[in-house]
C-alpha atoms as a PDB file:
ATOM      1  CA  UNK A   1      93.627 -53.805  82.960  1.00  0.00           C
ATOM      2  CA  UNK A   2      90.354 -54.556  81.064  1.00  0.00           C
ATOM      3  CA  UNK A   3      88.850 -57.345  80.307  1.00  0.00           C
ATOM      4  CA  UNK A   4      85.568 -57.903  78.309  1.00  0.00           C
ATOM      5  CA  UNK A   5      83.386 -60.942  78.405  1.00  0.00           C
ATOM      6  CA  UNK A   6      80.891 -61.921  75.477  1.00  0.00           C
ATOM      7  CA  UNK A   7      77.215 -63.403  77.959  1.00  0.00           C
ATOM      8  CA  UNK A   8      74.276 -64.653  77.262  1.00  0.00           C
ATOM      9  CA  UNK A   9      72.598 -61.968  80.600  1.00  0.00           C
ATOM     10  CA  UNK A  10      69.420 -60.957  79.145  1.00  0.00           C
ATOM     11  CA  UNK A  11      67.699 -59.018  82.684  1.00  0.00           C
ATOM     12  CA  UNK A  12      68.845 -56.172  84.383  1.00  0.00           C
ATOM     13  CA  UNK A  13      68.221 -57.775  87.663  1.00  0.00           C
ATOM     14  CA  UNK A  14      70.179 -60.892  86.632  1.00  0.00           C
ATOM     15  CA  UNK A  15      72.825 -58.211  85.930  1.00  0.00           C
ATOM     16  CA  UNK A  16      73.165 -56.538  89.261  1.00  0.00           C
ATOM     17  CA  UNK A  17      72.769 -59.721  91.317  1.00  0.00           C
ATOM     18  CA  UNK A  18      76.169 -60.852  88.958  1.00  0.00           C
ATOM     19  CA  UNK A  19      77.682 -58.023  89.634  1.00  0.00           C
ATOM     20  CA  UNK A  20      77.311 -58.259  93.185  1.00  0.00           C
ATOM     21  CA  UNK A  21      78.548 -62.009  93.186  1.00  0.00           C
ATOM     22  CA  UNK A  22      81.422 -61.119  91.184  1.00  0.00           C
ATOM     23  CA  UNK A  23      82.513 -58.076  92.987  1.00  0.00           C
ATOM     24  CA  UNK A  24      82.638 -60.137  96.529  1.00  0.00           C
ATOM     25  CA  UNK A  25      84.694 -63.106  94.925  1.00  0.00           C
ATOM     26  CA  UNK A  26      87.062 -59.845  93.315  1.00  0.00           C
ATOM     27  CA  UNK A  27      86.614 -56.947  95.558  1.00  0.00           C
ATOM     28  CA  UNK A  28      89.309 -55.184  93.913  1.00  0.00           C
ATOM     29  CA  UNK A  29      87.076 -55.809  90.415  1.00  0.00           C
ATOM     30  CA  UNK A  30      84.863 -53.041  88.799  1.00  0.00           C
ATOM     31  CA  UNK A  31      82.486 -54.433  86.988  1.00  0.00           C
ATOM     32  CA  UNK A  32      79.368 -53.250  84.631  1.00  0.00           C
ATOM     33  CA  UNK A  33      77.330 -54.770  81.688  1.00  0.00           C
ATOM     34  CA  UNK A  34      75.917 -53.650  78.866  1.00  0.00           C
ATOM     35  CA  UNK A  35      73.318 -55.691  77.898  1.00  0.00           C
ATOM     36  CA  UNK A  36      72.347 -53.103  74.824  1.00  0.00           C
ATOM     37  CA  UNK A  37      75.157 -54.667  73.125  1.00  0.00           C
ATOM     38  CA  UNK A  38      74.858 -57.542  71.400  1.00  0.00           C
ATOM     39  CA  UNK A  39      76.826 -60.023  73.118  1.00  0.00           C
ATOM     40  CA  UNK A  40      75.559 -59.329  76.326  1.00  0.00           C
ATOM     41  CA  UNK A  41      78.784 -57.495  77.563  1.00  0.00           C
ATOM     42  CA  UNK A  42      80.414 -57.777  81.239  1.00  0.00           C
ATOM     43  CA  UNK A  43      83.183 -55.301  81.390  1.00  0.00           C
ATOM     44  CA  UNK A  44      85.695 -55.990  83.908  1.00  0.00           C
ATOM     45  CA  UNK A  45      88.257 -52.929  85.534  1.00  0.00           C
ATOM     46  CA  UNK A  46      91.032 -53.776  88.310  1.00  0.00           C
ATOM     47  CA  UNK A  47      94.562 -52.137  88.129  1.00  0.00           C
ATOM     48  CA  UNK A  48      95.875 -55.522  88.334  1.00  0.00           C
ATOM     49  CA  UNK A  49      95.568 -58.776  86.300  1.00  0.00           C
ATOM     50  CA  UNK A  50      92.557 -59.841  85.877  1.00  0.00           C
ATOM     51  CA  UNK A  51      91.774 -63.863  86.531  1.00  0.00           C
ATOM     52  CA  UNK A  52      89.454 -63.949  83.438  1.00  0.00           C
ATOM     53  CA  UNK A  53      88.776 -68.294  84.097  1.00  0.00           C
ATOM     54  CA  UNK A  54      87.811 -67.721  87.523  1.00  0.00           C
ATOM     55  CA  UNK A  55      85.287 -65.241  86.820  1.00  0.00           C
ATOM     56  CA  UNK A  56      83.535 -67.922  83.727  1.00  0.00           C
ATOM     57  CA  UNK A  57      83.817 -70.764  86.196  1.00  0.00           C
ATOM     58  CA  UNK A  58      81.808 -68.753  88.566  1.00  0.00           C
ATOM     59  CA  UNK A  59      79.419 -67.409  86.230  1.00  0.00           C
ATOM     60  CA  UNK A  60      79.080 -70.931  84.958  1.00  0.00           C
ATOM     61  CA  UNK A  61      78.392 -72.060  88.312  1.00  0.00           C
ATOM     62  CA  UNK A  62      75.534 -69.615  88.781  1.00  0.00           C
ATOM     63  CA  UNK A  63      74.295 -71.030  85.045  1.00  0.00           C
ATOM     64  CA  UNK A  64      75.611 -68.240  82.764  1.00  0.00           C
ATOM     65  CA  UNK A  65      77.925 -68.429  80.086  1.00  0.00           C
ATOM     66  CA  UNK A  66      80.420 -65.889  79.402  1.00  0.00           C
ATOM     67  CA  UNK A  67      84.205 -65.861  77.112  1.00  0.00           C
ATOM     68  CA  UNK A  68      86.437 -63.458  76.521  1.00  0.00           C
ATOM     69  CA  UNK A  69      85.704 -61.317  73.954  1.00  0.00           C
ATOM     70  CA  UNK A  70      89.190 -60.982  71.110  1.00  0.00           C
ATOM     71  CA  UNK A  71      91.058 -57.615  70.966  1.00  0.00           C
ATOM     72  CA  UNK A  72      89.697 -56.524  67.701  1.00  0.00           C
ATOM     73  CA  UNK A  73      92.301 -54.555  65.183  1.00  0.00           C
ATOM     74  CA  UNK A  74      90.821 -53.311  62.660  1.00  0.00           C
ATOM     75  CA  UNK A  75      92.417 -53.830  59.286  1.00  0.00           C
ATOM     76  CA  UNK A  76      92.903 -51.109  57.011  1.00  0.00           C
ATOM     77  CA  UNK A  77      93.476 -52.250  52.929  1.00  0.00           C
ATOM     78  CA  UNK A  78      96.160 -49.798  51.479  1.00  0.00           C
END
């Protein structure tokens, strides 16, 4: 499963110390950002479900925000 979180992470270092954080609360969790996009992305990777509130609540708690970023499907006019 993946699951993709809009942030507002703006440093690299920021970044990695989340990371870290995140991947001891979910070891089985691989987790990146890509803070060239514009919504600050957190990708999150684990072959099983992935407890998406948990991982706002604790980057709440360490005074981020982050939500789930909607399955886009692109429409196509006919």
């Amino acid at each position: 499963m993946v699951e993709v979180f809009k942030t507002n992470v703006q440093d690299e270092d920021h970044a990695l110390l989340l990371v870290a954080e995140i991947q001891k609360s979910f070891p089985g969790y691989i987790v990146n950002f890509d803070l060239e996009d514009c919504d600050r992305i957190l990708r999150v990777k684990s072959s099983a479900r992935i407890d998406a509130d948990s991982i706002i609540k604790l980057l709440h708690e360490l005074g981020y925000h982050a939500g789930i970023l909607p399955d886009e499907v692109p429409t196509f006019a006919l």
